[in-house]
Protein backbone atom coordinates (compact mmCIF):
# COMPACT_ATOMS: atom_id res chain seq x y z
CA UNK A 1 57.80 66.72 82.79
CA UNK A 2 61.48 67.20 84.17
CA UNK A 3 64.17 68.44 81.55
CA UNK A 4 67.01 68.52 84.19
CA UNK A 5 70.55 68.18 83.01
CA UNK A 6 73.07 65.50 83.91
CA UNK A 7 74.47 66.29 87.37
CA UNK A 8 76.79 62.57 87.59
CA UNK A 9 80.62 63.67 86.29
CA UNK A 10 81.04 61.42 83.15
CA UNK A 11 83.66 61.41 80.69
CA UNK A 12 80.96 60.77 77.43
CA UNK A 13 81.75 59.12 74.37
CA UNK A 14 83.08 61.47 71.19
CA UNK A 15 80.72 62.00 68.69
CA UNK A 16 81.17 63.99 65.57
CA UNK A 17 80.43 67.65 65.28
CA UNK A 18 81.77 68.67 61.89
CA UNK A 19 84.22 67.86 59.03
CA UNK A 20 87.35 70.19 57.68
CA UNK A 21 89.07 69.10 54.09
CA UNK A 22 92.41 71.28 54.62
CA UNK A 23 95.29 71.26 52.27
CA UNK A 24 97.55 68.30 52.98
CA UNK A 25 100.20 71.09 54.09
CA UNK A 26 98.44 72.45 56.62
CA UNK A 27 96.92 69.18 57.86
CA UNK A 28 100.35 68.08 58.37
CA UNK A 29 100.68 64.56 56.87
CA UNK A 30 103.26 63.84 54.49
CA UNK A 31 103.05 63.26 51.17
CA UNK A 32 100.40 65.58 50.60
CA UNK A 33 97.72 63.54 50.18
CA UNK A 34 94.14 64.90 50.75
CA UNK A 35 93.10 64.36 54.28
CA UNK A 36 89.34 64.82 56.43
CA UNK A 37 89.79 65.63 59.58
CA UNK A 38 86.15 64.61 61.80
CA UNK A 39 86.26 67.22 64.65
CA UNK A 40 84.91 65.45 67.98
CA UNK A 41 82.56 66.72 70.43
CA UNK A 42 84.79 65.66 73.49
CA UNK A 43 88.28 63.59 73.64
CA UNK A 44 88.29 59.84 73.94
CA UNK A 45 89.37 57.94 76.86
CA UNK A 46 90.95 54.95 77.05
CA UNK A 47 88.08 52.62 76.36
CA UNK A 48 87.22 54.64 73.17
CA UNK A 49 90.49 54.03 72.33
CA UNK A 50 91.36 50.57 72.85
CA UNK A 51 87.88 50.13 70.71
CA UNK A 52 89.05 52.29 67.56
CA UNK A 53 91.67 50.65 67.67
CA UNK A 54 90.17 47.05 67.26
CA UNK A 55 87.92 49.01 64.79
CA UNK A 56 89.91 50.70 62.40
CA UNK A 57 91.79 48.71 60.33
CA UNK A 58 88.42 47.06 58.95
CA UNK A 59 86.98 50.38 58.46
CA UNK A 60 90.16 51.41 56.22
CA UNK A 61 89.94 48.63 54.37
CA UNK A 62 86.04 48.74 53.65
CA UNK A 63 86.51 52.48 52.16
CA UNK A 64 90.30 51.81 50.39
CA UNK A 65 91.83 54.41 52.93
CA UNK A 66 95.16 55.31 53.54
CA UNK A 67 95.02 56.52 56.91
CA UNK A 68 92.78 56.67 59.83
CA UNK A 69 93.94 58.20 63.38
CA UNK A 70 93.12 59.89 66.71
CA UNK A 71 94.92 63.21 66.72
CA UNK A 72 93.97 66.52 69.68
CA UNK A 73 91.10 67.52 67.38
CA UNK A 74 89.73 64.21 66.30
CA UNK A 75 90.04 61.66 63.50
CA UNK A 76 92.17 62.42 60.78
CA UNK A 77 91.63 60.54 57.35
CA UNK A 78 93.57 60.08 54.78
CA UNK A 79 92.84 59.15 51.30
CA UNK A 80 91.75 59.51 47.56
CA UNK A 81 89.72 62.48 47.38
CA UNK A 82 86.94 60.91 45.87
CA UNK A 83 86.36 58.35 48.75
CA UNK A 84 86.73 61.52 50.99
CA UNK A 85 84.03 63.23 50.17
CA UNK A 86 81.75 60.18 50.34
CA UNK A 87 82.65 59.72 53.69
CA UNK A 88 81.23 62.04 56.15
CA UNK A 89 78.28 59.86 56.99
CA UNK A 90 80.32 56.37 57.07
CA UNK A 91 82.09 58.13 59.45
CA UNK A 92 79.63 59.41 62.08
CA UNK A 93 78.81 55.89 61.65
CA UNK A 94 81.65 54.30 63.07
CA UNK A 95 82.55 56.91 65.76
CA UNK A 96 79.03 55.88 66.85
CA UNK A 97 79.82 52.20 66.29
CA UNK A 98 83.24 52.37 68.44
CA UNK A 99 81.53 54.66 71.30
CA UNK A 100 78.55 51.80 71.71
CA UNK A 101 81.70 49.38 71.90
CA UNK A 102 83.64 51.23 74.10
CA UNK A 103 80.52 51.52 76.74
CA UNK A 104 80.48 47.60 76.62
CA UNK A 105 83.89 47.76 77.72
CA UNK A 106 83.21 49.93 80.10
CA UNK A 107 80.10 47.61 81.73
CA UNK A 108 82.22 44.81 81.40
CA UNK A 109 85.00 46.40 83.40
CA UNK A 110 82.95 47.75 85.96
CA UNK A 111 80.95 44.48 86.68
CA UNK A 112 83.92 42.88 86.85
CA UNK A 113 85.51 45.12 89.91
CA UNK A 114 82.46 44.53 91.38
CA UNK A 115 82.23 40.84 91.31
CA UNK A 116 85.71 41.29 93.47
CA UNK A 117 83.86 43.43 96.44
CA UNK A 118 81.12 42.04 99.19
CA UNK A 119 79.02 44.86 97.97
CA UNK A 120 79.54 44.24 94.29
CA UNK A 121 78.61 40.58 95.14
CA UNK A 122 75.35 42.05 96.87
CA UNK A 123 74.51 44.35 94.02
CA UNK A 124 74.91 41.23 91.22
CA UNK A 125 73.07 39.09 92.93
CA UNK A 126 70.24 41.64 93.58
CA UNK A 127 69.99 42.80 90.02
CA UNK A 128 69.82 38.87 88.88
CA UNK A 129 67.16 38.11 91.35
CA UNK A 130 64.83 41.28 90.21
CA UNK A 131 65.48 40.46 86.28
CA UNK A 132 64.32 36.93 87.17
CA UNK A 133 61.64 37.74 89.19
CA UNK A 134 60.44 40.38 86.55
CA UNK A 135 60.79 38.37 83.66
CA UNK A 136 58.22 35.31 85.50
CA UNK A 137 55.41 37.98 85.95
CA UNK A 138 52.70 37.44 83.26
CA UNK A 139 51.93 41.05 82.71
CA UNK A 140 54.85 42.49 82.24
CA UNK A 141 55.27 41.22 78.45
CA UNK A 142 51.53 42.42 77.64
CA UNK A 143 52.37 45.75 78.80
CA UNK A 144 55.67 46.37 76.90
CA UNK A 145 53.29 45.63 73.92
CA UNK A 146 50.50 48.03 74.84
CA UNK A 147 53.01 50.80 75.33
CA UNK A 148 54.48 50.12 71.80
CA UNK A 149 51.19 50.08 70.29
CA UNK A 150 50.13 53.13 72.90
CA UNK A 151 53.67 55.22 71.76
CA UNK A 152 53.91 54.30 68.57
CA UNK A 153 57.51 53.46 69.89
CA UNK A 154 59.01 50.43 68.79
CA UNK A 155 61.49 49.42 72.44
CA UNK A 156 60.44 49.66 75.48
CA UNK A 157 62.20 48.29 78.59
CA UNK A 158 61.44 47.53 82.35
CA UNK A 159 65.20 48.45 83.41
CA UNK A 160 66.29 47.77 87.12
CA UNK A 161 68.45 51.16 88.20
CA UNK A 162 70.43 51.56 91.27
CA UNK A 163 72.91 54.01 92.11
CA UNK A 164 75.66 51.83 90.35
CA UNK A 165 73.61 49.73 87.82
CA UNK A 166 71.19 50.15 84.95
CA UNK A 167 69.96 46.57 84.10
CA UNK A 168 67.11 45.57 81.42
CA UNK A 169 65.19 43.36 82.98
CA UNK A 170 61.99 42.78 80.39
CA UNK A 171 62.37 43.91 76.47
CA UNK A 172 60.23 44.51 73.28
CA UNK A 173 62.13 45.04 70.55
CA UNK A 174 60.76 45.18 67.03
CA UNK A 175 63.49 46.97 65.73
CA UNK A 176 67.18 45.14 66.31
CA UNK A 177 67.90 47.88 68.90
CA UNK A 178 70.15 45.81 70.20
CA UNK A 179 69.47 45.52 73.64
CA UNK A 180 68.40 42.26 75.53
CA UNK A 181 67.25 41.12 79.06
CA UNK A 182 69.93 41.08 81.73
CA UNK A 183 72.57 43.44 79.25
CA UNK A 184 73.92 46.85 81.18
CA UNK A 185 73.96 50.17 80.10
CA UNK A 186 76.71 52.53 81.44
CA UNK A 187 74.39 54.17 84.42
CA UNK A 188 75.76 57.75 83.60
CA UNK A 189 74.68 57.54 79.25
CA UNK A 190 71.19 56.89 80.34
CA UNK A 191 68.30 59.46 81.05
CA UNK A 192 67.13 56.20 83.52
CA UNK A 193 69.81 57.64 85.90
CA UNK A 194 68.23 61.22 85.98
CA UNK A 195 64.69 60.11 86.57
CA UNK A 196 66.10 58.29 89.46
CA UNK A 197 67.40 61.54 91.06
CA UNK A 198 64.84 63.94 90.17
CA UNK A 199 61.33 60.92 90.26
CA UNK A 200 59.90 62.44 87.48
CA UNK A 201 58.30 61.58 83.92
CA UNK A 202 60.56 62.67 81.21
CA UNK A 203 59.43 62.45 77.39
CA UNK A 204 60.05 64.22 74.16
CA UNK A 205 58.78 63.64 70.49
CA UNK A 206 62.21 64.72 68.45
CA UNK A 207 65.37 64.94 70.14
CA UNK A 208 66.60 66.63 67.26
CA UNK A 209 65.06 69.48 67.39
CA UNK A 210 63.90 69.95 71.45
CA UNK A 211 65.86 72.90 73.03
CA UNK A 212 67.23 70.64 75.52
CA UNK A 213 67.57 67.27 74.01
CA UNK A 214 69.19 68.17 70.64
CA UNK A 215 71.84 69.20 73.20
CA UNK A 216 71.50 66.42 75.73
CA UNK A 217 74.28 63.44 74.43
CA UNK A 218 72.01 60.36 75.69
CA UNK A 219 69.39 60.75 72.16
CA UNK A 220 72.43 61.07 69.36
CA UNK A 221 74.42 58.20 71.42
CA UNK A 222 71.95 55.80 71.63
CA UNK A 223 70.40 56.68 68.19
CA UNK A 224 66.71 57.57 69.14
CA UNK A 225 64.42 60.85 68.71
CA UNK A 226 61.32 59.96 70.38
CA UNK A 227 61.37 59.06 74.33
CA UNK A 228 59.38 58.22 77.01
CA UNK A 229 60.58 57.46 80.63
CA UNK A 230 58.51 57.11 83.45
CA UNK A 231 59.83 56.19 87.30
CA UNK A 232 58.71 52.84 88.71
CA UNK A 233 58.14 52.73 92.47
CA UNK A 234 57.52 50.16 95.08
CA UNK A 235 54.73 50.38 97.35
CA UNK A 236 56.80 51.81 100.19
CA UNK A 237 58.17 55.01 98.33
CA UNK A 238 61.33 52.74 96.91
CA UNK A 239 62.49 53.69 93.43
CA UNK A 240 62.48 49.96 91.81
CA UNK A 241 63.22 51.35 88.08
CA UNK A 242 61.74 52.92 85.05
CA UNK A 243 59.22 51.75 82.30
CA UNK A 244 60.75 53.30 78.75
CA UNK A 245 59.78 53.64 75.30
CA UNK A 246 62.61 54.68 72.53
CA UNK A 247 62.21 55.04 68.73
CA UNK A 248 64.51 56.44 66.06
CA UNK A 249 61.72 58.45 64.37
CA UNK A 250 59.72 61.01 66.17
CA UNK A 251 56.40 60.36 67.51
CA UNK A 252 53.51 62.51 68.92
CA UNK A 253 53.10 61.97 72.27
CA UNK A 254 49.91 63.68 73.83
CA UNK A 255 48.90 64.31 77.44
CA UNK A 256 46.40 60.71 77.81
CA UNK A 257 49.69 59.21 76.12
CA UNK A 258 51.48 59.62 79.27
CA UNK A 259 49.01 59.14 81.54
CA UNK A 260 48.39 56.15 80.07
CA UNK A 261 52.04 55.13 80.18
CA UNK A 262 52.18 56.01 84.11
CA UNK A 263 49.36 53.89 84.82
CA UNK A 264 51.48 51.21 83.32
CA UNK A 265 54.57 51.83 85.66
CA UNK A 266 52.19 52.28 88.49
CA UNK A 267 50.96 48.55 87.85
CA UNK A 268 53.91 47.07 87.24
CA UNK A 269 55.48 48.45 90.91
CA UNK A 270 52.56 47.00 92.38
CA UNK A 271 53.27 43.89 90.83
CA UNK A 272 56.74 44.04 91.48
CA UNK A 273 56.31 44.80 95.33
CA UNK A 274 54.03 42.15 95.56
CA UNK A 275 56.31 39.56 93.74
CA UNK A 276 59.60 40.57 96.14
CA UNK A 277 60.86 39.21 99.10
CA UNK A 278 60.51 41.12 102.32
């Protein structure tokens, strides 16, 4: 089972790593009202921003706030003390909220550029005709069950990656994860994109408390603690994909588990290989 470490160069989203109450003197507002300040993991770039922004005022109005903005350290509240300390989990909340938004920015942007290049053109047109053909084969529904009821694990995908493009093409979803057939995912957030370098099975039962994954930002972005991943190939060598299985609660997963679960992928690339066009 590989635990490799991103190697793409990705600016992630910020999530929160702690909270401060200081005095409103030394936070520096005026007025000296009590202020939170939410420290961040990383800064924000511009698509985080442009999607606080469309986010916040909603958010201060939902918890009677005074003040809500992006300063070198993070987000800096202020408030009624009462409503501050309250807060810290409504908080992580929406930083999560506005980093999912900001990566559909992101997707939309960069499909977008691409739809302006020959190559883009190639690559959409490509990643339509594989959803398509993978959503016509019978099996593929059956299996996405069976690894559910296999895992325990309450999504699992058949996702289409490329070097540019991570692309659901078949879903199970008994949980409002959010994700449906033909959406992206921003290639660098997604473990997808390692498997695809390294080939290799990657799984864990609790992200939380793994020695790689409670470090690894891909778990805590999406919102999951149990994964399974495992490469799909094509019968010429060809890395088609991955077959994955996500849930927000931890779940055993033994050795026959797997096994089982890479007998699946190994199906569906014979499928898939057999259902493509030369």
């Amino acid at each position: 089972m590989a635990t490799s470490k991103p190697t793409s160069e990705y600016v992630w989203p910020p999530a929160v790593v702690g909270f401060d109450m200081p005095s409103p003197s030394v936070a520096g507002h005026e007025g000296g009202k009590p202020v939170m300040v939410a420290f961040f993991s990383g800064r924000p770039d511009h698509y985080w921003i442009e999607a606080f922004a469309s986010e916040v005022c909603d958010f201060k109005s939902q918890h009677e706030l005074a003040d809500v903005r992006i300063d070198a350290r993070g987000l800096v509240v202020t408030g009624p003390a009462r409503q501050l300390r309250s807060l810290t989990g409504h908080l992580r909340d929406f930083v999560h909220r506005v980093s999912r938004i900001s990566l559909q920015r992101r997707v939309l942007e960069r499909i977008s550029r691409k739809d302006v290049s020959t190559s883009g053109h190639a690559e959409n047109a490509a990643a339509v005709r594989d959803v398509e053909l993978v959503a016509k084969l019978p099996m593929v529904a059956s299996i996405l069950e069976a690894v559910s009821r296999e895992t325990g694990m309450r999504f699992a995908t058949v996702a289409r990656v490329s070097e540019t493009r991570w692309i659901a093409c078949a879903v199970y979803d008994t949980i409002n994860f959010g994700l449906r057939v033909g959406q992206d995912l921003v290639l660098e957030t997604t473990i997808c994109n390692e498997i695809r370098e390294h080939g290799h099975t990657v799984t864990f039962d609790h992200a939380s408390t793994h020695p790689l994954y409670s470090r690894h930002p891909t778990p805590a972005l999406y919102g999951f603690e149990s994964y399974i991943s495992v490469p799909i190939y094509r019968a010429n060598g060809r890395f088609f994909g991955t077959l994955c299985a996500v849930d927000p609660e931890p779940r055993s997963i033994d050795q026959s588990t797997i096994q089982a679960f890479e007998h699946f992928a190994s199906a569906l690339g014979e499928v898939i290989d057999a259902a493509m066009p030369e």
